[in-house]
Protein backbone atom coordinates (compact mmCIF):
# COMPACT_ATOMS: atom_id res chain seq x y z
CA UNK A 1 0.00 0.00 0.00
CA UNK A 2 0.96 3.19 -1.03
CA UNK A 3 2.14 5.26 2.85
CA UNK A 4 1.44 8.61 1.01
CA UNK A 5 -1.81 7.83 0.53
CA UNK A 6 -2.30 5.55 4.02
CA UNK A 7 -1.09 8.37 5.87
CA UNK A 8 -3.20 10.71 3.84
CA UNK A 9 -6.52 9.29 4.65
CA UNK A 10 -5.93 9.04 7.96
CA UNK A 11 -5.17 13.04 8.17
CA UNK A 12 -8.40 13.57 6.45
CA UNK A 13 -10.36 11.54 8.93
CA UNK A 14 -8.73 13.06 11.85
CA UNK A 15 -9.46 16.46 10.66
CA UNK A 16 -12.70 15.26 10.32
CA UNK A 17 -13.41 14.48 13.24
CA UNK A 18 -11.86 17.85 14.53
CA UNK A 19 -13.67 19.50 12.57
CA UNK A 20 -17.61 17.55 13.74
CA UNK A 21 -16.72 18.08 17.31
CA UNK A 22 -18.89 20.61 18.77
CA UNK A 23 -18.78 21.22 22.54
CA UNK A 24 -16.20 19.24 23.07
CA UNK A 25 -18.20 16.00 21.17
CA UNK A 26 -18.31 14.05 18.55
CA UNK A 27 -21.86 13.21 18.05
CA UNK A 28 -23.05 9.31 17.47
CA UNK A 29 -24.71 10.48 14.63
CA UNK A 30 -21.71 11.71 13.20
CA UNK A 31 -19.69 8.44 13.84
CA UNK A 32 -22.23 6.56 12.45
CA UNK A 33 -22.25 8.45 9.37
CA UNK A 34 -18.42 7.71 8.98
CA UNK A 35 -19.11 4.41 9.19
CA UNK A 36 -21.83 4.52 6.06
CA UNK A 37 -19.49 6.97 4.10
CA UNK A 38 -16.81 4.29 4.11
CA UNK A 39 -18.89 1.49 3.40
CA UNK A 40 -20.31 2.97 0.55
CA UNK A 41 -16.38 3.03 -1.16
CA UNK A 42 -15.90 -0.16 0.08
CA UNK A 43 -18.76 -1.67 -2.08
CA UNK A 44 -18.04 0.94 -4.85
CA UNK A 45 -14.97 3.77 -5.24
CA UNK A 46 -15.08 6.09 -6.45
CA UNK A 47 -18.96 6.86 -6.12
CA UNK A 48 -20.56 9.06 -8.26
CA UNK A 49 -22.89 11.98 -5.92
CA UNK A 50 -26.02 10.47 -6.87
CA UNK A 51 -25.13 7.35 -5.86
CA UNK A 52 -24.88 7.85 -2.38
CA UNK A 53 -26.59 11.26 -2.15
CA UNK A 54 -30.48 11.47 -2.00
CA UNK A 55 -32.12 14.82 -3.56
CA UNK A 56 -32.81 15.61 -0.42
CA UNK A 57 -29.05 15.65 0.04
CA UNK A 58 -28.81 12.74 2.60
CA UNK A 59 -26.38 10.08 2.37
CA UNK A 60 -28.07 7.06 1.30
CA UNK A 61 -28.35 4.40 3.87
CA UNK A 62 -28.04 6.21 6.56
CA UNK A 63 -31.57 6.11 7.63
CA UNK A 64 -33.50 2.53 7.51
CA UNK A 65 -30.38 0.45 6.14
CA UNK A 66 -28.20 2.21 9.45
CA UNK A 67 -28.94 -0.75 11.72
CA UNK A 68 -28.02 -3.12 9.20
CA UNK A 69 -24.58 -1.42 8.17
CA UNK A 70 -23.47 -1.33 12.10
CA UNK A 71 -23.60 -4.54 12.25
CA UNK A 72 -21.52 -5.64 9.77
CA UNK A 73 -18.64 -4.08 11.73
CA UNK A 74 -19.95 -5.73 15.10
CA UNK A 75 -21.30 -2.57 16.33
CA UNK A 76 -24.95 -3.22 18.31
CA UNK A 77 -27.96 -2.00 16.75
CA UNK A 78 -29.07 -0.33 20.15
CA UNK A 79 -26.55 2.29 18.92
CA UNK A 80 -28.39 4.54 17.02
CA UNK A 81 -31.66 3.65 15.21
CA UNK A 82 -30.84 6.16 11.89
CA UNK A 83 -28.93 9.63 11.66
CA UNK A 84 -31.68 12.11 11.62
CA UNK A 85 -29.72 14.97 11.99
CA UNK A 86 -29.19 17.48 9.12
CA UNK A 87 -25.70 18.46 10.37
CA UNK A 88 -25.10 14.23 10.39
CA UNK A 89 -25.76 14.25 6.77
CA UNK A 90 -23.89 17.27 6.05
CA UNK A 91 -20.53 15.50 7.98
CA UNK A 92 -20.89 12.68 5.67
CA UNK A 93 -21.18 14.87 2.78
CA UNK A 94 -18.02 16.51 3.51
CA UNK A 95 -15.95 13.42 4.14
CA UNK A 96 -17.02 12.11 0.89
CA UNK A 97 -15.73 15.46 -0.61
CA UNK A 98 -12.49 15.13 1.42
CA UNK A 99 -11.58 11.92 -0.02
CA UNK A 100 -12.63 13.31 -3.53
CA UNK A 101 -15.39 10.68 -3.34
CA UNK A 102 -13.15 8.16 -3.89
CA UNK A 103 -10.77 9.40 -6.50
CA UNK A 104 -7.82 9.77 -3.43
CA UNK A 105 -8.15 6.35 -3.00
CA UNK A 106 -7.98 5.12 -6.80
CA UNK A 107 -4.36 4.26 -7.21
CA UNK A 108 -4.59 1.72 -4.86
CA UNK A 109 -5.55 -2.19 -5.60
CA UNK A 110 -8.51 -3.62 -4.75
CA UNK A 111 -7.09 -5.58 -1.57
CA UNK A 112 -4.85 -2.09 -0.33
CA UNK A 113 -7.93 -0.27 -0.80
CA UNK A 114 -10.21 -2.81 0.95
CA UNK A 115 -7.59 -2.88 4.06
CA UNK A 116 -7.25 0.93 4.37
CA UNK A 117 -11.52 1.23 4.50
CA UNK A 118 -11.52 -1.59 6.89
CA UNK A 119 -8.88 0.23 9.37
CA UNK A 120 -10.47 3.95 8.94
CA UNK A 121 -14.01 2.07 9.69
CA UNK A 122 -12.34 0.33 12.79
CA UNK A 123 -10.91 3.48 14.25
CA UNK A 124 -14.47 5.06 14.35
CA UNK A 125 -16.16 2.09 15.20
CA UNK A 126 -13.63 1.51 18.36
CA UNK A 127 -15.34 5.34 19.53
CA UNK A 128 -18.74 3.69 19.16
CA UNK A 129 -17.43 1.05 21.38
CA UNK A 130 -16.32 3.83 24.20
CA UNK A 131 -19.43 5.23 23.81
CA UNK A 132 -21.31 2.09 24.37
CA UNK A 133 -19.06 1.77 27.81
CA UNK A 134 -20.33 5.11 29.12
CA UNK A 135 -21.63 4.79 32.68
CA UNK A 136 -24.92 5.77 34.08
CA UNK A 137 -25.99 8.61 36.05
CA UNK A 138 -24.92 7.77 39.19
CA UNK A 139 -25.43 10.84 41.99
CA UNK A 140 -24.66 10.64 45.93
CA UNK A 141 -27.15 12.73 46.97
CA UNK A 142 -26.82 14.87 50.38
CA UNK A 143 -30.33 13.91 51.58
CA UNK A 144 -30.31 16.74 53.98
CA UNK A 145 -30.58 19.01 51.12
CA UNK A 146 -34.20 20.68 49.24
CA UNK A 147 -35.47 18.75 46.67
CA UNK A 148 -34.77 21.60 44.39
CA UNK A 149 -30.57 21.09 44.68
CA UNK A 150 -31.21 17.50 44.07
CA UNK A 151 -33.14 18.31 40.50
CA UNK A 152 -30.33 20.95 39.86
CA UNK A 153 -27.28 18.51 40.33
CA UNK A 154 -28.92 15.93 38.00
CA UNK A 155 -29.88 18.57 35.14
CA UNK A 156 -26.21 20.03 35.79
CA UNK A 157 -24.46 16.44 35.43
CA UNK A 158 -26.30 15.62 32.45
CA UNK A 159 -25.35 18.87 30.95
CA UNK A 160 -22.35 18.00 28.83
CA UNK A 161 -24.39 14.33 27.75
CA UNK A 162 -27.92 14.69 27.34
CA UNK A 163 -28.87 17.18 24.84
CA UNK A 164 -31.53 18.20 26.23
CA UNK A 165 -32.89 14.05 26.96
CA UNK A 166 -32.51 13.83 30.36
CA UNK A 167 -34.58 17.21 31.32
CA UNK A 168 -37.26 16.06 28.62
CA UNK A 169 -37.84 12.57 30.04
CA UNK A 170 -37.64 13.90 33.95
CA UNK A 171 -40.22 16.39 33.11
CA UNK A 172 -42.09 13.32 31.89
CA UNK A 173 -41.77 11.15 35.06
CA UNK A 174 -42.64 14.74 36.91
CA UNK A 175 -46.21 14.42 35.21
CA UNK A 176 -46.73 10.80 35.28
CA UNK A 177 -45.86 10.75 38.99
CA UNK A 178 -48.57 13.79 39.29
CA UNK A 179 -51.48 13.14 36.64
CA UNK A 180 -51.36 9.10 37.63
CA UNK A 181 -55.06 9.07 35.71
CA UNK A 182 -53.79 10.21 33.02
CA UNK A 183 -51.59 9.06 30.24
CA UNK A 184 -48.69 10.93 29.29
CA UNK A 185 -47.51 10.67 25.93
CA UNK A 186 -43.87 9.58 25.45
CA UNK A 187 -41.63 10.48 22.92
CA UNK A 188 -37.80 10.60 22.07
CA UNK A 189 -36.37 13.97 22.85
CA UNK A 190 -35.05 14.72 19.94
CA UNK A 191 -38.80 14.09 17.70
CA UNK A 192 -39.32 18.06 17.45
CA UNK A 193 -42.68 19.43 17.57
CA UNK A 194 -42.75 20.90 13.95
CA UNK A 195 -41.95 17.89 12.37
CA UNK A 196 -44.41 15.30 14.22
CA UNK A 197 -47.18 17.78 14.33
CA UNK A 198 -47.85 18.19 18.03
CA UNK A 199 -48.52 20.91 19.70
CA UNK A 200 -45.73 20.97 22.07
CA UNK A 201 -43.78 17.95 24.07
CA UNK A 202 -46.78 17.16 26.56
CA UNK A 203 -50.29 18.02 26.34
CA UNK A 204 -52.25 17.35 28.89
CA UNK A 205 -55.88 18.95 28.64
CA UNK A 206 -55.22 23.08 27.37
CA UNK A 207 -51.87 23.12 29.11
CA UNK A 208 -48.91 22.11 26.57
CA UNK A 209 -45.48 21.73 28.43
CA UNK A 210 -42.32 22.41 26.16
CA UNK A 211 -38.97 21.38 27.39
CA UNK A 212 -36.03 23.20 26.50
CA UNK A 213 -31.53 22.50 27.64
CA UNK A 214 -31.44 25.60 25.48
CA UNK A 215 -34.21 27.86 24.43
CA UNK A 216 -34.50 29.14 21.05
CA UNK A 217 -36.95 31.79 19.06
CA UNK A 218 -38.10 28.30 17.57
CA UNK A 219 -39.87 27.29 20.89
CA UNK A 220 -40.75 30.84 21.71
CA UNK A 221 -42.95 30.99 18.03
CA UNK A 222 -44.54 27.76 19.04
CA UNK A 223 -45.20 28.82 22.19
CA UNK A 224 -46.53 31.89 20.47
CA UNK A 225 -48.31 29.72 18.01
CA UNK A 226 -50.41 27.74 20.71
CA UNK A 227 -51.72 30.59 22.67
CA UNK A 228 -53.54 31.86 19.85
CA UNK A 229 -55.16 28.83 19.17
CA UNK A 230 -56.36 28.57 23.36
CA UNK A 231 -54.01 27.03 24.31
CA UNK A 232 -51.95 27.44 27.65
CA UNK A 233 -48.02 26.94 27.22
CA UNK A 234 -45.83 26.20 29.67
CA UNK A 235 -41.77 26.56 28.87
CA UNK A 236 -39.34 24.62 31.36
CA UNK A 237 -36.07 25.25 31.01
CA UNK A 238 -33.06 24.87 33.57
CA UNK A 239 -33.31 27.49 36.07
CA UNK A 240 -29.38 29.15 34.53
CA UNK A 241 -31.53 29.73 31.22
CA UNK A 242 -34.82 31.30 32.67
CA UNK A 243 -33.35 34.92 31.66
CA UNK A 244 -33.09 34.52 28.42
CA UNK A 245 -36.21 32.60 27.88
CA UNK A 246 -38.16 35.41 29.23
CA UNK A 247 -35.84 37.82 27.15
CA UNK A 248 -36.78 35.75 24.11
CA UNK A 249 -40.48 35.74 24.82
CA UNK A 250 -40.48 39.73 25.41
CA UNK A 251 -39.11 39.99 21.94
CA UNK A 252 -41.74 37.85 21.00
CA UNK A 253 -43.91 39.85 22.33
CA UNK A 254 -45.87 37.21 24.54
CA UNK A 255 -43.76 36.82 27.87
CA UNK A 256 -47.47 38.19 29.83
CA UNK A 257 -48.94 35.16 28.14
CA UNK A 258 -46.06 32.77 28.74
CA UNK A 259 -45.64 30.44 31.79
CA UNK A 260 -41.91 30.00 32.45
CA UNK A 261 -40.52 27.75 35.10
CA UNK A 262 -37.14 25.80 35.84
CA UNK A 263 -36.84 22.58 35.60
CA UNK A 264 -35.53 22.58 38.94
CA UNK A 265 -38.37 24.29 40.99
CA UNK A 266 -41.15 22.27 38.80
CA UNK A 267 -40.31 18.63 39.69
CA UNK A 268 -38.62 19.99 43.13
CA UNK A 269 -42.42 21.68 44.00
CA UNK A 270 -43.93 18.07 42.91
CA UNK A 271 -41.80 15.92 44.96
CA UNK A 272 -42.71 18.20 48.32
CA UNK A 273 -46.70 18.02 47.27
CA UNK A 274 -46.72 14.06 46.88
CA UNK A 275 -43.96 13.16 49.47
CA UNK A 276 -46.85 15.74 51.58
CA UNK A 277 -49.94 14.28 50.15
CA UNK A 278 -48.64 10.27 50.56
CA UNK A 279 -46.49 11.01 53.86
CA UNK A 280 -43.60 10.12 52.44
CA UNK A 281 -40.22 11.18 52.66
CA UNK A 282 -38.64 13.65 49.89
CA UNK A 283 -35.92 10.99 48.83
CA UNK A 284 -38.50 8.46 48.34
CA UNK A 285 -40.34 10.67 46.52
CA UNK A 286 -37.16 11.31 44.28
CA UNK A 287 -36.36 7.63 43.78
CA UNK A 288 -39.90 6.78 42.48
CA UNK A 289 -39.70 9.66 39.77
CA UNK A 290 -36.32 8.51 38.47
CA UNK A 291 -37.71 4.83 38.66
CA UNK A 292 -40.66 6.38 35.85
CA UNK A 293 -37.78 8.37 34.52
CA UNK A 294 -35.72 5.46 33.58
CA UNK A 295 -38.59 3.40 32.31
CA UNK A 296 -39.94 6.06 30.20
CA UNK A 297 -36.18 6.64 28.82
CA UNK A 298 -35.49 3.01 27.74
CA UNK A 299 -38.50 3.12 26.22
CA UNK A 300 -37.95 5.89 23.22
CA UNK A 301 -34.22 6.06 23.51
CA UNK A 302 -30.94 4.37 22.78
CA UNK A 303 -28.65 6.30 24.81
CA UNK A 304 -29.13 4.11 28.05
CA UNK A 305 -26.22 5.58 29.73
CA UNK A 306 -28.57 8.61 30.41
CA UNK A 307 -30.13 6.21 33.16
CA UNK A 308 -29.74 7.46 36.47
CA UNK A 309 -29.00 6.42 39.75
CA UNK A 310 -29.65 8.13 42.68
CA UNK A 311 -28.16 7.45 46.33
């Protein structure tokens, strides 16, 4: 094998990879899309764009053939279900460009090519592996401390991980815990509102709770969009971000019409009432909701290491 060229395409992936790491992560949808992007040119290189580029400018296989492609190179299909991301598809995109969609790799045989692929598709699947080896949640809890720090430490630990998961899903437990009558719809975090048609991430009679790591004008326009239809929207976000959620409905101009509440103080306030109403203590309270929590969570997801564990 030619070492120019070994050494090339390893450059090229490792600038990559640089270059798809955002907040100090690579995503799994990224990864994955690596993985596809190479095992198009290993069945065919170079590729011609419409090959392996939908109109809709998604690399092909990357949605309902992703399971399938993982585990050819022994990776579990719990990893990721399909790349949904635009950004995902626009990574792949760009490493096909950076190995001129094959044409870098052309002066080498068949077999030279074949082990090159194989190694640059090993070095990302080996970060799918680490991935997979991520821990839980696990939090020692002080339980001398409010309810409130408790619900802060978890939403702060998940910070760098979740992506906005964990708060969606422990909102969820919140109102399963409270509305016990009444079923709470479940859905992964990451299905936005726009594109499955509902009104917000919860509905439960006229109020419609959206849950937010991060608020955006995007949520605010919903928000916007669902009192003037009767509805009643509630925004949670963590209790660092309230300011600018309120700053962001003012521009909107709907921040009189606009319930928002932290994270923090909205399951806190419910783990007070019921430990109250069922004399129990807070910390049982607590363990019961991340019980739900981790139910409802292994039921839409397949990032399990966003389990927790309280102690």
């Amino acid at each position: 094998m030619t070492d120019n060229i070994k050494q090339e395409s390893y450059q090229i992936l490792n600038d990559w990879i640089v270059s798809c790491t955002r907040s100090g992560n690579i995503s799994r949808n990224t990864v994955a899309m690596g993985i596809v992007v190479f095992d198009h040119l290993r069945r065919k290189c170079p590729a011609a764009r419409d090959e392996v580029i939908s109109q809709g400018g998604e690399v092909k296989g990357a949605r309902s053939g992703l399971r399938n492609i993982l585990e050819v190179y022994s990776i579990p299909r719990t990893y990721l279900k399909e790349v949904t991301t635009r950004q995902g598809h626009q990574d792949g995109q760009r490493l096909f460009e950076a190995f001129g969609w094959g044409h870098k790799l052309a002066d080498l045989t068949q077999a030279e090519r074949e082990q090159l692929l194989l190694e640059l598709i090993e070095d990302l699947s080996n970060r799918a592996t680490e991935w997979l080896k991520r821990q839980n949640l696990k939090l020692d809890l002080d339980r001398r401390q409010a309810p409130t720090t408790w619900i802060n430490l978890i939403v702060e630990n998940a910070k760098q991980r979740s992506g906005g998961v964990v708060e969606q899903h422990l909102v969820g437990a919140k109102l399963e815990s409270r509305f016990k009558h009444v079923m709470v719809s479940n859905h992964p975090a990451h299905a936005g509102d726009r594109q499955t048609a509902r009104a917000g991430d919860f509905t439960i009679a006229k109020l419609v709770y959206h849950v937010t790591a991060t608020p955006s004008r995007n949520v605010i326009q919903k928000c916007a969009e669902n009192i003037k239809v009767g509805l009643q929207p509630i925004l949670l976000v963590p209790g660092e971000q309230e300011y600018r959620a309120k700053s962001l409905a003012q521009d909107e101009g709907i921040d009189k019409d606009l319930a928002i509440v932290s994270i923090e103080a909205f399951v806190a306030l419910n783990i007070m009432e019921l430990a109250t109403e069922e004399n129990k203590d807070f910390f049982a309270i607590l363990q019961e909701i991340v019980h739900i929590y981790n139910r409802r969570l292994a039921e839409v997801e397949t990032d399990l290491s966003l389990q927790i564990e309280v102690r």
